[in-house]
Protein backbone atom coordinates (compact mmCIF):
# COMPACT_ATOMS: atom_id res chain seq x y z
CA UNK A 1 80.58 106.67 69.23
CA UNK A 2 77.11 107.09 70.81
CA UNK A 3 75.27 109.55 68.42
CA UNK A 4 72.98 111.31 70.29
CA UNK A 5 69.53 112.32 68.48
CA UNK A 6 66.70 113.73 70.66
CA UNK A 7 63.46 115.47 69.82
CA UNK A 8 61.63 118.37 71.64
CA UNK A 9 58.09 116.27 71.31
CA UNK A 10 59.71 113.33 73.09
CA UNK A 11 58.34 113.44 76.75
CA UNK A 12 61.95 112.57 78.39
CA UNK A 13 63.33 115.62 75.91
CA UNK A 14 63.88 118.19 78.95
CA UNK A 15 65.47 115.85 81.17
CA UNK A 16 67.49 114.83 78.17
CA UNK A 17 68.20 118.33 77.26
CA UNK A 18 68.82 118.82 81.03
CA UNK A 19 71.63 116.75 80.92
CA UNK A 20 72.85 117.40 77.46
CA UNK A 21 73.95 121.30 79.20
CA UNK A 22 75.28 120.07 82.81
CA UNK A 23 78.94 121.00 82.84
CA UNK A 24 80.69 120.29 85.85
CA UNK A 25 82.15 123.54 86.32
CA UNK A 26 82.96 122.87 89.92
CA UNK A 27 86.79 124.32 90.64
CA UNK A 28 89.86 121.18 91.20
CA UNK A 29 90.59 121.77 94.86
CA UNK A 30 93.80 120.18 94.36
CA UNK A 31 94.77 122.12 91.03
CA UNK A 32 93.42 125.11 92.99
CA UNK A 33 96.04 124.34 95.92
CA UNK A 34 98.84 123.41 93.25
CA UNK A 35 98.57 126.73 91.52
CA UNK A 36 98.51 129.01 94.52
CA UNK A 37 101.21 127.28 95.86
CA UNK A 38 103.10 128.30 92.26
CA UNK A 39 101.81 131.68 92.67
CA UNK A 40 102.61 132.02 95.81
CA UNK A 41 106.07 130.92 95.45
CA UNK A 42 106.86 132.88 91.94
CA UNK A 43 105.43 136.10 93.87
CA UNK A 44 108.05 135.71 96.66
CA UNK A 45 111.14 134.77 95.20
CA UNK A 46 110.57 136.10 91.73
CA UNK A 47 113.18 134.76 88.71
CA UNK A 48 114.23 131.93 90.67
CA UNK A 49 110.94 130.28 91.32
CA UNK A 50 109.55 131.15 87.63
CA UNK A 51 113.05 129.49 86.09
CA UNK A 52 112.53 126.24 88.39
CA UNK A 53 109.25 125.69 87.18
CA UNK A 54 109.77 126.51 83.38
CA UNK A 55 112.73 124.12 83.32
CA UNK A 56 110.90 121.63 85.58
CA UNK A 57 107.76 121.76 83.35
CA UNK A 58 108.91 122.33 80.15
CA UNK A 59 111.62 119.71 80.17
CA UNK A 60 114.60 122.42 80.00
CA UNK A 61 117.56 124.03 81.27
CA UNK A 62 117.54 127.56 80.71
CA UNK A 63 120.35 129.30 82.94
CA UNK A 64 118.25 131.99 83.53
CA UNK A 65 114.92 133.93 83.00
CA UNK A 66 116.75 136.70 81.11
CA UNK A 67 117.62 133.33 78.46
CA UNK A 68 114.17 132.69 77.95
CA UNK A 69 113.16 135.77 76.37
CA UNK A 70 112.11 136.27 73.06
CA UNK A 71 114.03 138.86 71.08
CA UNK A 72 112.17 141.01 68.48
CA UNK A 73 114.88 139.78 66.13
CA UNK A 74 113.79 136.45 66.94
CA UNK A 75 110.39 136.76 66.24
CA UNK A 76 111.55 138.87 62.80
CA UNK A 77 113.02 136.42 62.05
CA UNK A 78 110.45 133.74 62.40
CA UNK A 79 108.39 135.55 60.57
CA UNK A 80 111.19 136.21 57.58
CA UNK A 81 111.54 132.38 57.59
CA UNK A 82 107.93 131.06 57.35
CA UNK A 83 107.11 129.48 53.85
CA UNK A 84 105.59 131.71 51.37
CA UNK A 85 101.86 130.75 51.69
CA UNK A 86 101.97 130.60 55.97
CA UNK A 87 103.75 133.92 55.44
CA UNK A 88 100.82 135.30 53.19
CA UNK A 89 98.00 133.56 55.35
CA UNK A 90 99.04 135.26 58.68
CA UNK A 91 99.55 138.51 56.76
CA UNK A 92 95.89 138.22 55.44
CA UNK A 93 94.31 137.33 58.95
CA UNK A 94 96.39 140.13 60.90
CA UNK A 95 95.14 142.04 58.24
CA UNK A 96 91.47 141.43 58.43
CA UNK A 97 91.74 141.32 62.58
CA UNK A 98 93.25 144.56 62.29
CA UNK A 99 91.08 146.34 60.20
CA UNK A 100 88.08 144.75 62.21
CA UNK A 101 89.18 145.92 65.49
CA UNK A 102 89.69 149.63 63.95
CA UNK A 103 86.43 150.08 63.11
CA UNK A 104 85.32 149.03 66.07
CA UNK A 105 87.48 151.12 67.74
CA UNK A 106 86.05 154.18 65.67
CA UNK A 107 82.45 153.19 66.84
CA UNK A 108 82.47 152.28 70.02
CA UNK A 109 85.84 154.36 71.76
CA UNK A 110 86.06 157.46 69.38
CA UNK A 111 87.23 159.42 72.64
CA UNK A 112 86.78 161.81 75.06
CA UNK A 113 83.45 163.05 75.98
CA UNK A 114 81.98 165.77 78.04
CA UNK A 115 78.03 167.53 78.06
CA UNK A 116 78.21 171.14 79.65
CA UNK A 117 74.96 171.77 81.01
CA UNK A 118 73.22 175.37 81.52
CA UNK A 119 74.88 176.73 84.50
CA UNK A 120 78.46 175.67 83.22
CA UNK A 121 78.87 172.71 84.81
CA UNK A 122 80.74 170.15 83.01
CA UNK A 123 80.60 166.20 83.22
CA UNK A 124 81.86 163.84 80.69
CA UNK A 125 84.42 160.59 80.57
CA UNK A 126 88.30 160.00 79.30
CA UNK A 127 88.90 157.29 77.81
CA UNK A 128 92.67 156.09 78.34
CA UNK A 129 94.57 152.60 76.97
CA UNK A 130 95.45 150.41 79.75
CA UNK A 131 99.49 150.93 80.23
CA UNK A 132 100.75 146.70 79.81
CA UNK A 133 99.12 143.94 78.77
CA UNK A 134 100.41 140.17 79.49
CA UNK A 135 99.10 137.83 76.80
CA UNK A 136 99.14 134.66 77.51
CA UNK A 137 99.29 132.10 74.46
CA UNK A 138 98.83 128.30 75.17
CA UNK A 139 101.87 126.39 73.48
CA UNK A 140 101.82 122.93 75.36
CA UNK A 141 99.46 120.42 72.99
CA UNK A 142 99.70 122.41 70.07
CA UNK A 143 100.69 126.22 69.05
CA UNK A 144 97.80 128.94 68.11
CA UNK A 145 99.25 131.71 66.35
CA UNK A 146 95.52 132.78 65.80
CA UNK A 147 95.19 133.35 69.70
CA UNK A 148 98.89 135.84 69.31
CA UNK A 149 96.55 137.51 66.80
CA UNK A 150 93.25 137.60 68.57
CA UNK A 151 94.44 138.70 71.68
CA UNK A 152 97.36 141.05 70.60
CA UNK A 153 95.78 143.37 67.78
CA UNK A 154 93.19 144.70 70.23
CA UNK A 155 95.39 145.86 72.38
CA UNK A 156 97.48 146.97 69.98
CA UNK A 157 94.65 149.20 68.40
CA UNK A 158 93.36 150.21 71.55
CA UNK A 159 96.75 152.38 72.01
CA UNK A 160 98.29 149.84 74.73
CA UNK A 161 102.35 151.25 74.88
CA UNK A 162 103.33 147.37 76.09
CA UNK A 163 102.34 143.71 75.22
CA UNK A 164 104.29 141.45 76.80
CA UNK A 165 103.65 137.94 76.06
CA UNK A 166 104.51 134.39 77.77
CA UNK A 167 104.07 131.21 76.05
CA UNK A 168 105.13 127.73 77.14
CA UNK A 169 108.25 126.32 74.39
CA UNK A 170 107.84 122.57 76.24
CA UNK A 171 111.57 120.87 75.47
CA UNK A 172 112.72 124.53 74.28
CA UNK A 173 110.35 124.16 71.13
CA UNK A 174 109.85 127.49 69.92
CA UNK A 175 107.16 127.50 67.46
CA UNK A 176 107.77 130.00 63.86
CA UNK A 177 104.13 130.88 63.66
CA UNK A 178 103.39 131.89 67.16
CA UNK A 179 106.64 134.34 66.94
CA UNK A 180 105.52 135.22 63.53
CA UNK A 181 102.30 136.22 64.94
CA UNK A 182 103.62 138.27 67.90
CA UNK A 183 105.95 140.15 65.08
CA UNK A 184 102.86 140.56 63.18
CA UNK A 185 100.46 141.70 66.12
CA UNK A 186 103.06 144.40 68.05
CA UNK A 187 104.41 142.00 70.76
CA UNK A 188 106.61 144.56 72.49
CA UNK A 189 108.55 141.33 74.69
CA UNK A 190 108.26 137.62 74.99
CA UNK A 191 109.06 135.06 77.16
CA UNK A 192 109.59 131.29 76.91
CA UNK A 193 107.46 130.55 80.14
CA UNK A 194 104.01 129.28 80.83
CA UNK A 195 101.66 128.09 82.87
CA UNK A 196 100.55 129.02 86.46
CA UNK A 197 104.10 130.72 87.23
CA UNK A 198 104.05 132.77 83.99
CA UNK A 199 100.44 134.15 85.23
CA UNK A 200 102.06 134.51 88.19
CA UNK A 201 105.04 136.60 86.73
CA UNK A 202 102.62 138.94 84.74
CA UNK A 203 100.63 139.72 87.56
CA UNK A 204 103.10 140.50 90.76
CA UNK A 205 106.08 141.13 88.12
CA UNK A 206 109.92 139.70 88.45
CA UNK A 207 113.27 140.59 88.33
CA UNK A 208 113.24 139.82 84.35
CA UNK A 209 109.63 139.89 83.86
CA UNK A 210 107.93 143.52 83.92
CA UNK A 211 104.09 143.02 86.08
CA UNK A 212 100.96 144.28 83.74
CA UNK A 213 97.86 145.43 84.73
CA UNK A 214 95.38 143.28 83.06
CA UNK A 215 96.19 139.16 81.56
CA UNK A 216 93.82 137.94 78.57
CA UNK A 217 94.31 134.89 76.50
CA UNK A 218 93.61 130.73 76.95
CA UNK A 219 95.00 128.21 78.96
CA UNK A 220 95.17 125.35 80.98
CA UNK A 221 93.04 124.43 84.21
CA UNK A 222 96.41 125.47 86.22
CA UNK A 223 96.77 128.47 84.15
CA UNK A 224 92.58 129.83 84.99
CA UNK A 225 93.31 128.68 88.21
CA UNK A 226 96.03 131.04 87.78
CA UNK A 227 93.93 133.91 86.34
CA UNK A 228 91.08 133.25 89.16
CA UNK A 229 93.84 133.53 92.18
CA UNK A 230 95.45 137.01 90.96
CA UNK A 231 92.27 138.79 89.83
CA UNK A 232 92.10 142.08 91.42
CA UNK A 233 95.65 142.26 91.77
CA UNK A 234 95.64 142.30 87.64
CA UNK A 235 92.23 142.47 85.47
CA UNK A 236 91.84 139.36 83.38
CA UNK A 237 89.27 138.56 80.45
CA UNK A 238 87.43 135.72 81.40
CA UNK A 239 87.94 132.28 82.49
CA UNK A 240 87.17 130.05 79.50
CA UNK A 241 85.10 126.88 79.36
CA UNK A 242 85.08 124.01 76.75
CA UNK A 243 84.36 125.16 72.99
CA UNK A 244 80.99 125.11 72.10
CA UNK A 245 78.95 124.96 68.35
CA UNK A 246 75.26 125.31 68.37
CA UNK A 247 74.04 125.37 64.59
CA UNK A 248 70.19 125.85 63.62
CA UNK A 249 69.50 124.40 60.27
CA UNK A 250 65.89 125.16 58.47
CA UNK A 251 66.22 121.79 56.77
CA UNK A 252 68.05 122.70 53.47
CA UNK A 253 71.75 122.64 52.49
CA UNK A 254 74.54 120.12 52.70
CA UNK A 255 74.87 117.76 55.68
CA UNK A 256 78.24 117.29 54.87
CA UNK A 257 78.93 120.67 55.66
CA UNK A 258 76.70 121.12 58.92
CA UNK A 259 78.74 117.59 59.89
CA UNK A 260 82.17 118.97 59.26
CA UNK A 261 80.92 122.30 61.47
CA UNK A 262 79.98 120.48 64.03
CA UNK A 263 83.41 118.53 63.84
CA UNK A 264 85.32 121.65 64.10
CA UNK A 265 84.51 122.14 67.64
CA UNK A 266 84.26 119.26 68.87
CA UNK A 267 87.56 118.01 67.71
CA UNK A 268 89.52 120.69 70.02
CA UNK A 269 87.95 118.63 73.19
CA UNK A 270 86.49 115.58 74.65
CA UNK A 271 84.28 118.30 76.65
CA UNK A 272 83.33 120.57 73.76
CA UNK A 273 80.00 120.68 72.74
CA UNK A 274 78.51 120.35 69.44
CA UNK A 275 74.68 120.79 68.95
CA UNK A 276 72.18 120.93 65.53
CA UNK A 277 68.58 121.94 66.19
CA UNK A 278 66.60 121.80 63.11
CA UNK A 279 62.60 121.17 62.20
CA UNK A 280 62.96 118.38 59.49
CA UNK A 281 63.54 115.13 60.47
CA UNK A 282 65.01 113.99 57.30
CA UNK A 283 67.96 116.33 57.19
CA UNK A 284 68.85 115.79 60.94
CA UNK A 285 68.83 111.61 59.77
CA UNK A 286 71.09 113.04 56.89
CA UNK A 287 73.64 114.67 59.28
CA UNK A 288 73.82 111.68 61.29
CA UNK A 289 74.82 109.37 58.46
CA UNK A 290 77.31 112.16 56.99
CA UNK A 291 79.06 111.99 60.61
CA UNK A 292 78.64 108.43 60.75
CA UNK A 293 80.27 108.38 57.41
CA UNK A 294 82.84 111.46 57.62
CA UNK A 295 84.56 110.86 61.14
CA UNK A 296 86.77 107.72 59.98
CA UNK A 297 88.78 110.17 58.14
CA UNK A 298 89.40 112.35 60.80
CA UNK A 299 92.79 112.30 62.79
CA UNK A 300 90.67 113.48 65.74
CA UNK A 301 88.24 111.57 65.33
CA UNK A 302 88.93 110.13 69.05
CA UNK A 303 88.43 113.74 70.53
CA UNK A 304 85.62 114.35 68.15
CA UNK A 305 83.74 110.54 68.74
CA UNK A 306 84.50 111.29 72.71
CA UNK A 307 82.74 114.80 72.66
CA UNK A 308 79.55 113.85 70.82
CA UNK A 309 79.32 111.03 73.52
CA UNK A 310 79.52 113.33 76.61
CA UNK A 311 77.62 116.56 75.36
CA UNK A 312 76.95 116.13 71.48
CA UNK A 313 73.69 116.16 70.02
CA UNK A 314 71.23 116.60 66.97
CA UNK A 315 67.93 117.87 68.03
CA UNK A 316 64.57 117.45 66.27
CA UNK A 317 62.53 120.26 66.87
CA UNK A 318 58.46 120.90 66.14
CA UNK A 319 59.36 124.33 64.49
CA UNK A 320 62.49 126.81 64.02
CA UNK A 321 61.09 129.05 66.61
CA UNK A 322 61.77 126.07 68.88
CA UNK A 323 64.90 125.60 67.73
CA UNK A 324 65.81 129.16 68.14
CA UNK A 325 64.37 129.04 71.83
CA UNK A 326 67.11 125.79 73.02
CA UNK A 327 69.78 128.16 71.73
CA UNK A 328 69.16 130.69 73.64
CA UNK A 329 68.97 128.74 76.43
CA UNK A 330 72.43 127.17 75.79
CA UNK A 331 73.87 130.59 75.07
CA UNK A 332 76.53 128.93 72.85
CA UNK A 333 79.82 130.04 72.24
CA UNK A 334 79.61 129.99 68.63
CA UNK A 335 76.42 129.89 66.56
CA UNK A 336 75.29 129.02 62.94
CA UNK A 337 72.46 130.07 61.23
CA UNK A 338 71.94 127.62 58.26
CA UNK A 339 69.12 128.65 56.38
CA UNK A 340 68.06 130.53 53.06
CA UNK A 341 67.52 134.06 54.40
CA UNK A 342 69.47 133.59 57.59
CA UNK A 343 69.86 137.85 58.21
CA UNK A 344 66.47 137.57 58.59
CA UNK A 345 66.63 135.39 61.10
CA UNK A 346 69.57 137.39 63.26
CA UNK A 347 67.30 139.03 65.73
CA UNK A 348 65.63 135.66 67.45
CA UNK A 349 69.19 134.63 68.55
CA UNK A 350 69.79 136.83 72.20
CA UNK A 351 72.43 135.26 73.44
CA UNK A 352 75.56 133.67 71.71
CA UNK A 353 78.98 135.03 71.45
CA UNK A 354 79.57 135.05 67.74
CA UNK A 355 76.93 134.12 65.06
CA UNK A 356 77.57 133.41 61.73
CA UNK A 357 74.91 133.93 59.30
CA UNK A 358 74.23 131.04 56.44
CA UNK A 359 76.13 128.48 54.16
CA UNK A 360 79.00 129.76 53.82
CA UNK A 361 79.98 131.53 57.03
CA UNK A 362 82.04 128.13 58.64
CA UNK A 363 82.73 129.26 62.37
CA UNK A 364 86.32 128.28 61.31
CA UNK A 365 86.99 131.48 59.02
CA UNK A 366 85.84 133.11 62.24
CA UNK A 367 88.72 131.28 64.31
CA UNK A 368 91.49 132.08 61.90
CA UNK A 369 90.23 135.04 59.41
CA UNK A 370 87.14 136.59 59.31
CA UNK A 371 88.34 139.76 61.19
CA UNK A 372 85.52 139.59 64.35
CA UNK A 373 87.56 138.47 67.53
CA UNK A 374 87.50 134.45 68.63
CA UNK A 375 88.13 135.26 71.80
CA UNK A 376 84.15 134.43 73.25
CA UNK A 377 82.10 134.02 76.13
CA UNK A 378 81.65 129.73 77.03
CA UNK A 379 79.66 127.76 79.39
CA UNK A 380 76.37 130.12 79.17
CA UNK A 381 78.17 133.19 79.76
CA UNK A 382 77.38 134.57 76.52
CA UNK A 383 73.86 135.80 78.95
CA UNK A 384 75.86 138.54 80.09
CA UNK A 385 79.62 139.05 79.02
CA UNK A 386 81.01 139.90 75.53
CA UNK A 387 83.67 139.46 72.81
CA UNK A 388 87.00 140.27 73.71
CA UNK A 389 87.77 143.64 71.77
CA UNK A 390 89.22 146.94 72.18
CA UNK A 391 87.13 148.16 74.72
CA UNK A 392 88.64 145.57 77.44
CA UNK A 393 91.95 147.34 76.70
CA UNK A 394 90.54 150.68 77.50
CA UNK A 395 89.07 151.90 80.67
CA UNK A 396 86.63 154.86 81.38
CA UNK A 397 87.48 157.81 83.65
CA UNK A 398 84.72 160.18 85.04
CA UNK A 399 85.36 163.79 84.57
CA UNK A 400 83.60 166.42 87.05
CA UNK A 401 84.28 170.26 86.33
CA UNK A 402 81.41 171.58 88.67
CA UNK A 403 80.72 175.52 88.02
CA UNK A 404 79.80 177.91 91.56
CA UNK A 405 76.35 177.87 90.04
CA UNK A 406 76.21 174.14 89.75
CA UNK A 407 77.70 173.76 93.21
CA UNK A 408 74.88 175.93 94.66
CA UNK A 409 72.46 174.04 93.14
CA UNK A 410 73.76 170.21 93.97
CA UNK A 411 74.99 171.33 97.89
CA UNK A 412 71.94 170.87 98.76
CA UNK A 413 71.21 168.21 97.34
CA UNK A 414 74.34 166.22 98.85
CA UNK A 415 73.95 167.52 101.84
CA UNK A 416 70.88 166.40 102.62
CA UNK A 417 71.87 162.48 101.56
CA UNK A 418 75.41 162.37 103.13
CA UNK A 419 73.98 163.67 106.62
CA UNK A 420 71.11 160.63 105.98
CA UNK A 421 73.96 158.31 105.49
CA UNK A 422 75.77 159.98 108.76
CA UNK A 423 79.28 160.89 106.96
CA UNK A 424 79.04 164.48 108.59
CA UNK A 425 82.40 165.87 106.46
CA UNK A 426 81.05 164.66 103.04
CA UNK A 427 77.71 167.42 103.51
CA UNK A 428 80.18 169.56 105.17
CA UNK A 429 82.29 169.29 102.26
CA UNK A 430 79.60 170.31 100.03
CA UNK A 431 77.85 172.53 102.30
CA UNK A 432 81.26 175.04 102.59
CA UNK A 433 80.53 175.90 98.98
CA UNK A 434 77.44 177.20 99.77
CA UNK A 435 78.69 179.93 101.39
C-alpha cells in the first residue's frame, strides 16, 4: 500500500491535492446502453422480461414474478427468528432512526400553511405524503439491513400509504436481517428482484409489480444507470458516488482511532476516499504508523490498502483553519471533527453531508445507529443537495384563494406582464375580473 502523506506548504501540494479529488465520474456508455436496453425491455413486456432477468442474474428459477414476492409473514418471520442480540440491535437502531426522523418531521413539515393578507386574500402551501415509494436495497456483495432502515422509516414517518421494496436474493438467498428490517421499517410488499429491471419495474410498473412515484436507495452502476434513465417518469434521490471520510484532527487523541475511522470507509471500496487534515506533524506520522500497523488485521484490508492508493491521504496542514478550508472544498460525504471543543468548531465546516462532532462520535454509529439518516450527498454534492429525510417523501402544493378585492388589485398587475409576454387570454383572464 502506497500511503499517501502531503502537506499544504509543499509547492506541488495543489496539484497533488488536484489529483487526490479527480473522480472519473464520466457515465459507462456501454452499461448506459445495457441498462436501457433492460429498461426498455421490462417496460414493454412487463413480468416476463423482469422474471428472465432475475433468474438470469440471480442464478434462479422462479416460475413466476408473483413467486418472488416477499410475504409480510415472511419477513415476520425473519424477524421472529433472528438471534436475540441481532433482534435487540435492529430494534434499537429502528428505534433511534425513528424517533430521529419524527422530530424532524415536527420541525421542518408540521403542515399546512396559509397567510391571509388585508383584503382577504389567502395564499399558503399543503403539504401531502407522496402516494408509493420503491426502495431499492442492494443485496448482491453483501446485505444492508441499515439501508431497509434508512430509507424506509422516512417514508414511513412522512405518512407514505405504500413502500414497496425490491432487493436482489442472488441464488434465491434471502437474507433474515434485510426482511427483519423491512418488518421493522413498514415495508408494505417485497420482491426478490434487483438490479436495472427491478428499477425498471418500480418506475413503469408490471403485471405483479405495482409502479411508484419516486425510487430512493443504493445500488449498482446498472442500477444508477437505472435511476438516471427513468427520472422524470419517477423522482429518485440521488445518484450516489464512492463513500467518502474527511476527518480534521487538532493534533490530540488516539491515532488508533482516527486510523480505524478512516478504515471504515475506505474498506466498503477500492474508490472510496479517506482523508485526515490536521496541523501537527507528529500526530499525522502517528496515524500513518497505526495504519501501517492496524491494516494486517483487517479482512478488507485489500479494499482498504487499494483505496488509500487511488484517493487516500493524510494531509499536513500550516493551521486548522487550513485544514477546515480543504474540507470544504472536498465537500465530503461524511466528516469528523476530532478535537477538544469540536461544537465550537461546527460552524467553519459549510459543506459536508453529515458531521460528527469529537472522539467519540465514529461515523459508524452514524451508519447503523445514531438516529440522523446515512443516506448522504457524495462526490462534492454535499455543495448543494441534502440528507435524505422526510421532506423527500413529501411534496409542497401552492394554495391560491384570491378575494374580489385582491383580484382588483393584482388584474392589473397581470395584465400588464402577460400582454408584455404576448399570451393575450392569460391578461384577458385576469382582466374579466376587473369588471
Amino acid at each position: 500500500m502506497k500511503l499517501r502523506i502531503l502537506g499544504t506548504a509543499q509547492a506541488e501540494f495543489e496539484a497533488q491535492f488536484a489529483r487526490l479529488l479527480a473522480l472519473d465520474t464520466a457515465v459507462d456508455k456501454d452499461i448506459e446502453r445495457r441498462a436501457d436496453a433492460i429498461v426498455d425491455d421490462v417496460r414493454s413486456r412487463g413480468d416476463a422480461a423482469l422474471l428472465e432477468y432475475t433468474n438470469r442474474f440471480d442464478r434462479m428459477s422462479a416460475p413466476s414474478v408473483a413467486a418472488l414476492e416477499i410475504s409480510q409473514a415472511q419477513m415476520q418471520a425473519a424477524f421472529d427468528g433472528l438471534p436475540q442480540a441481532q433482534r435487540a440491535a435492529l430494534n434499537a437502531a429502528a428505534g433511534r432512526v425513528r424517533a430521529f426522523h419524527q422530530r424532524q418531521h415536527a420541525r421542518v413539515l408540521a403542515g399546512d400553511w396559509t397567510d391571509t393578507e388585508p383584503d382577504g386574500t389567502v395564499t399558503g402551501q399543503r403539504l401531502t405524503p407522496l402516494d408509493r415509494v420503491g426502495l431499492y436495497v442492494p443485496g448482491g456483495k453483501a446485505a444492508y439491513p441499515s439501508s431497509v432502515l434508512m430509507n424506509a422509516i422516512p417514508a414511513h414517518v412522512a405518512g407514505v400509504p405504500e413502500l414497496i421494496m425490491v432487493v436482489p436474493t442472488p441464488d434465491g438467498a434471502r437474507n433474515p436481517l434485510v426482511l427483519a428490517a423491512a418488518h421493522l421499517a413498514g415495508v408494505s410488499r417485497a420482491f426478490a428482484v434487483g438490479g436495472a429491471q427491478a428499477v425498471a419495474a418500480l418506475a413503469y410498473g408490471t403485471a405483479t409489480v405495482p409502479a411508484v412515484d419516486k425510487i430512493v436507495g443504493p445500488g449498482n452502476a446498472y442500477v444508477a444507470a437505472a435511476k438516471r434513465r427513468v427520472y422524470g417518469t419517477v423522482g429518485i434521490d440521488m445518484i450516489a458516488g464512492p463513500t467518502e471520510i474527511f476527518i480534521v484532527s487538532d493534533g490530540h487523541g488516539n491515532p488508533d482511532w482516527v486510523a480505524m475511522d478512516l478504515f471504515s470507509q475506505a474498506e466498503h471500496d477500492e474508490l472510496a476516499q479517506a482523508v485526515l487534515a490536521c496541523p501537527d506533524a507528529a500526530f499525522v506520522q502517528a496515524v500513518a504508523q497505526a495504519i501501517e500497523r492496524l491494516l494486517p488485521s483487517q479482512p478488507r484490508r485489500d479494499i482498504i490498502a487499494a483505496s488509500f492508493d487511488r484517493r487516500g491521504a493524510l494531509i499536513v496542514t500550516r493551521d486548522l483553519d487550513e485544514a477546515f478550508a480543504l474540507c470544504n472544498r472536498v465537500a465530503p460525504e461524511h466528516m469528523e471533527i476530532l478535537a477538544a471543543d469540536a461544537p465550537a468548531l461546527l460552524s467553519r465546516v459549510r459543506h459536508a453531508g453529515a458531521i460528527f462532532l469529537g472522539h467519540y462520535s465514529s461515523e459508524a454509529l452514524g451508519d447503523y445507529c445514531a438516529g440522523p439518516n446515512h443516506v448522504l450527498p457524495t462526490v462534492r454534492t454535499a455543495r448543494f443537495s441534502s440528507p435524505l429525510g422526510v421532506y423527500d417523501f413529501i411534496k409542497r402544493t401552492n394554495v391560491i384563494n384570491v378575494s374580489a378585492a385582491g383580484a382588483r388589485a393584482l388584474g392589473p398587475i397581470a395584465s400588464v406582464l402577460a400582454r408584455g409576454e404576448q399570451l393575450t387570454a392569460h391578461a384577458m383572464s385576469a382582466e374579466l375580473r376587473l369588471e
